[in-house]
Protein backbone atom coordinates (compact mmCIF):
# COMPACT_ATOMS: atom_id res chain seq x y z
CA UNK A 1 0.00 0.00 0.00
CA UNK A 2 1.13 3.62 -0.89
CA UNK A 3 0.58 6.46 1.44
CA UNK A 4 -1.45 9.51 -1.01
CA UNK A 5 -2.86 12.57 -0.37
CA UNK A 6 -6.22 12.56 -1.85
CA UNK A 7 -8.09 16.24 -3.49
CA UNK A 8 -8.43 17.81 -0.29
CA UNK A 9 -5.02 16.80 0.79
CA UNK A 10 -6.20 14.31 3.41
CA UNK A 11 -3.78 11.26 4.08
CA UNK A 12 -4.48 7.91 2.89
CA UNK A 13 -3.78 4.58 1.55
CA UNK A 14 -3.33 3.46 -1.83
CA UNK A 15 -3.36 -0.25 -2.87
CA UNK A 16 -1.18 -1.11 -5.32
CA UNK A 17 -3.71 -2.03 -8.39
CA UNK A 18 -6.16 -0.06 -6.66
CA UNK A 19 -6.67 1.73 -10.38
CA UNK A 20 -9.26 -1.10 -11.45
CA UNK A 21 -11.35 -0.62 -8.08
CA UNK A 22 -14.39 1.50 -8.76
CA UNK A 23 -14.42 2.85 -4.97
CA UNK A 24 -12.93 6.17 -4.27
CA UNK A 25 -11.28 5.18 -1.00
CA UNK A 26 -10.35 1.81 0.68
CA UNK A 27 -12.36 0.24 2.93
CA UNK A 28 -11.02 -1.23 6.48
CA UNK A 29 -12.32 -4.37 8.02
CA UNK A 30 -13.68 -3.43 11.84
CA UNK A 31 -13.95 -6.20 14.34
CA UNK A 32 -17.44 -7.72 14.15
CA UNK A 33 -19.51 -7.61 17.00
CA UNK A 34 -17.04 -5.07 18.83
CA UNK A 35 -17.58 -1.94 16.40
CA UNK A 36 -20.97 -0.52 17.79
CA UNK A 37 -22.89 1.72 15.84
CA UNK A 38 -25.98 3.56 16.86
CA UNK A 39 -28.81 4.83 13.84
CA UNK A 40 -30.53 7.40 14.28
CA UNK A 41 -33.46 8.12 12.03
CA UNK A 42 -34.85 11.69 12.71
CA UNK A 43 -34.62 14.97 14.14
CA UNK A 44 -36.48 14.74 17.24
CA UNK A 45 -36.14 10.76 17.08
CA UNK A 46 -34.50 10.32 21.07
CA UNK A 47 -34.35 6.78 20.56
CA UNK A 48 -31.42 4.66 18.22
CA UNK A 49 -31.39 1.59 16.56
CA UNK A 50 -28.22 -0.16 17.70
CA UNK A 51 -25.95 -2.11 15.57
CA UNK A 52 -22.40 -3.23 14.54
CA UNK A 53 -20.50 -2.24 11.31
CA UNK A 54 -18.14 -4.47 9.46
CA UNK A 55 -15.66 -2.49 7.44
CA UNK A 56 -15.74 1.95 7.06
CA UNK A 57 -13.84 4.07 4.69
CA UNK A 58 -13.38 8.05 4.56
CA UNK A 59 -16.81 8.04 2.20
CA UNK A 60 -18.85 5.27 4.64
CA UNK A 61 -19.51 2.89 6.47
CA UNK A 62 -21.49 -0.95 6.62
CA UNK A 63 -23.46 -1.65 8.97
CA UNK A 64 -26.26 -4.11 10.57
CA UNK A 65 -29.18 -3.52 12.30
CA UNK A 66 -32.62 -5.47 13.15
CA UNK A 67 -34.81 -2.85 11.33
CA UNK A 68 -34.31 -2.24 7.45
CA UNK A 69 -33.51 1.14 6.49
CA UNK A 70 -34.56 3.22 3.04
CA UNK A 71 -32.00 3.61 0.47
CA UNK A 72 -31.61 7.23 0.16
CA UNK A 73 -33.09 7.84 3.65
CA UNK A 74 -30.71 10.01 5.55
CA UNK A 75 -29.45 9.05 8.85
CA UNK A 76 -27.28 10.11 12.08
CA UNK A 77 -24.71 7.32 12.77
CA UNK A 78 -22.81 7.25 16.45
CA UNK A 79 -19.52 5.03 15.40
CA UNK A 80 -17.45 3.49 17.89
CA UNK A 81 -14.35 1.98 16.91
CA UNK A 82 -12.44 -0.31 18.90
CA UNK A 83 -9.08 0.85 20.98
CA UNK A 84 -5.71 -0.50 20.70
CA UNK A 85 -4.58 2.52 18.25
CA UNK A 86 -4.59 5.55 20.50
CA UNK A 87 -3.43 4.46 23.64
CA UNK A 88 -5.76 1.48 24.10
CA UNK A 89 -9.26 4.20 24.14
CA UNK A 90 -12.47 3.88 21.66
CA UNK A 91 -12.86 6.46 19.50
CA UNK A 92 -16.54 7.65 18.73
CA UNK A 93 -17.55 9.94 16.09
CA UNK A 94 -21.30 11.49 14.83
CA UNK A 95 -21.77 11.81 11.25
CA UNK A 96 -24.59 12.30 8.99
CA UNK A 97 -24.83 9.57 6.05
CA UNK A 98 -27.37 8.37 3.30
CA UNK A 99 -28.07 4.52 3.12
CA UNK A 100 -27.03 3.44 -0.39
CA UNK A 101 -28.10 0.05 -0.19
CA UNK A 102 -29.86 -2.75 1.84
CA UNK A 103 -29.08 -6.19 1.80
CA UNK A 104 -30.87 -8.85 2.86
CA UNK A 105 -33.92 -7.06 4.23
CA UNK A 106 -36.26 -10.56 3.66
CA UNK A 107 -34.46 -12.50 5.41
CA UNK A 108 -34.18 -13.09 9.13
CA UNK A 109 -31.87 -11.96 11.40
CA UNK A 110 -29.86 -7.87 10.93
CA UNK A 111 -30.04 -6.04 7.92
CA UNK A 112 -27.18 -5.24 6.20
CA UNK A 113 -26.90 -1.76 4.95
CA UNK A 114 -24.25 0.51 3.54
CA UNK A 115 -24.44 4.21 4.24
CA UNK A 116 -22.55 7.05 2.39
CA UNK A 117 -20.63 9.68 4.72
CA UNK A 118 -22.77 13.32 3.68
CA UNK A 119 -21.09 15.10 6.59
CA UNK A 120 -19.75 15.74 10.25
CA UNK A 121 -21.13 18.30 12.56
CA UNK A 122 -17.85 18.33 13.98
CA UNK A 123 -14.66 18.48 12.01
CA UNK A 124 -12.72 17.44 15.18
CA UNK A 125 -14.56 14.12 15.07
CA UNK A 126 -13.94 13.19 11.36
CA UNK A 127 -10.26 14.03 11.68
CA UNK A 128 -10.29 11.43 14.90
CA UNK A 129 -12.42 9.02 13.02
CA UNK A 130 -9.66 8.73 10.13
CA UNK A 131 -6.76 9.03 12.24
CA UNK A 132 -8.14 5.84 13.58
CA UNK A 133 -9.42 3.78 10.67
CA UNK A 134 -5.51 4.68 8.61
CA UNK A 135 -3.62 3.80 11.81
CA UNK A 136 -2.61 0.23 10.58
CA UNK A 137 -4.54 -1.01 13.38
CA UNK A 138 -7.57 -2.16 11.15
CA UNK A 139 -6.72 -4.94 8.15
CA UNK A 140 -7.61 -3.76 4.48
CA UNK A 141 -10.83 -4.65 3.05
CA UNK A 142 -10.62 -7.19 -0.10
């Protein structure tokens, strides 16, 4: 992997061959079961749906939850991601996302559901959120 700068000069990594993958930044596998995620689904809505998510990049994250979500239906997402890269802490971030696609919604069990990254309230928290996911900690997504 090559360390890049991408348009807005933010660090990250570039897979070598990377030029025949159709997604815009690479995707990092989070430990399943042990990266919580919280939905929630509307202003005013006090309650979230609670889930995991299995890999995140800088443009989004997948997820699963027991309720399926709308594809283009935008969404607050609480991410947790495991310690062990700064000092042994979690790191949580806020961002606002649109789901891009459900999978699975017939069948029993979670939903599986990708979300695009729209934006973060707070800057602070998407520079902590990528510090985290490019910190070597987290094994590249195939």
């Amino acid at each position: 992997m090559l360390p890049v700068r991408d348009d807005r000069g933010h660090k990250k990594l570039l897979r070598s061959g990377s030029m025949n993958n159709r997604r815009r930044y690479d995707r990092f596998l989070l430990p399943v079961g042990y990266t919580p995620v919280q939905v929630h689904c509307g202003a005013g809505d006090e309650s979230a749906i609670e889930g995991h998510a299995y890999d995140i990049s800088e443009g989004g994250i997948c997820f699963e939850v027991d309720k399926a979500l709308t594809p283009g239906q935008r969404v607050g997402l609480t991410i947790t991601v495991p310690g062990g890269h700064l000092g042994g802490e979690s790191t949580s971030a806020f961002a606002v996302a649109t789901v891009v696609r459900v999978t699975d919604e017939d069948e029993p069990g979670p939903i599986q559901h990708a979300a695009a990254f729209l934006s973060f309230p707070q800057q602070k928290e998407r520079r902590t959120l990528l510090e985290a996911i490019n910190s070597g900690v987290f094994q590249h997504a195939a």
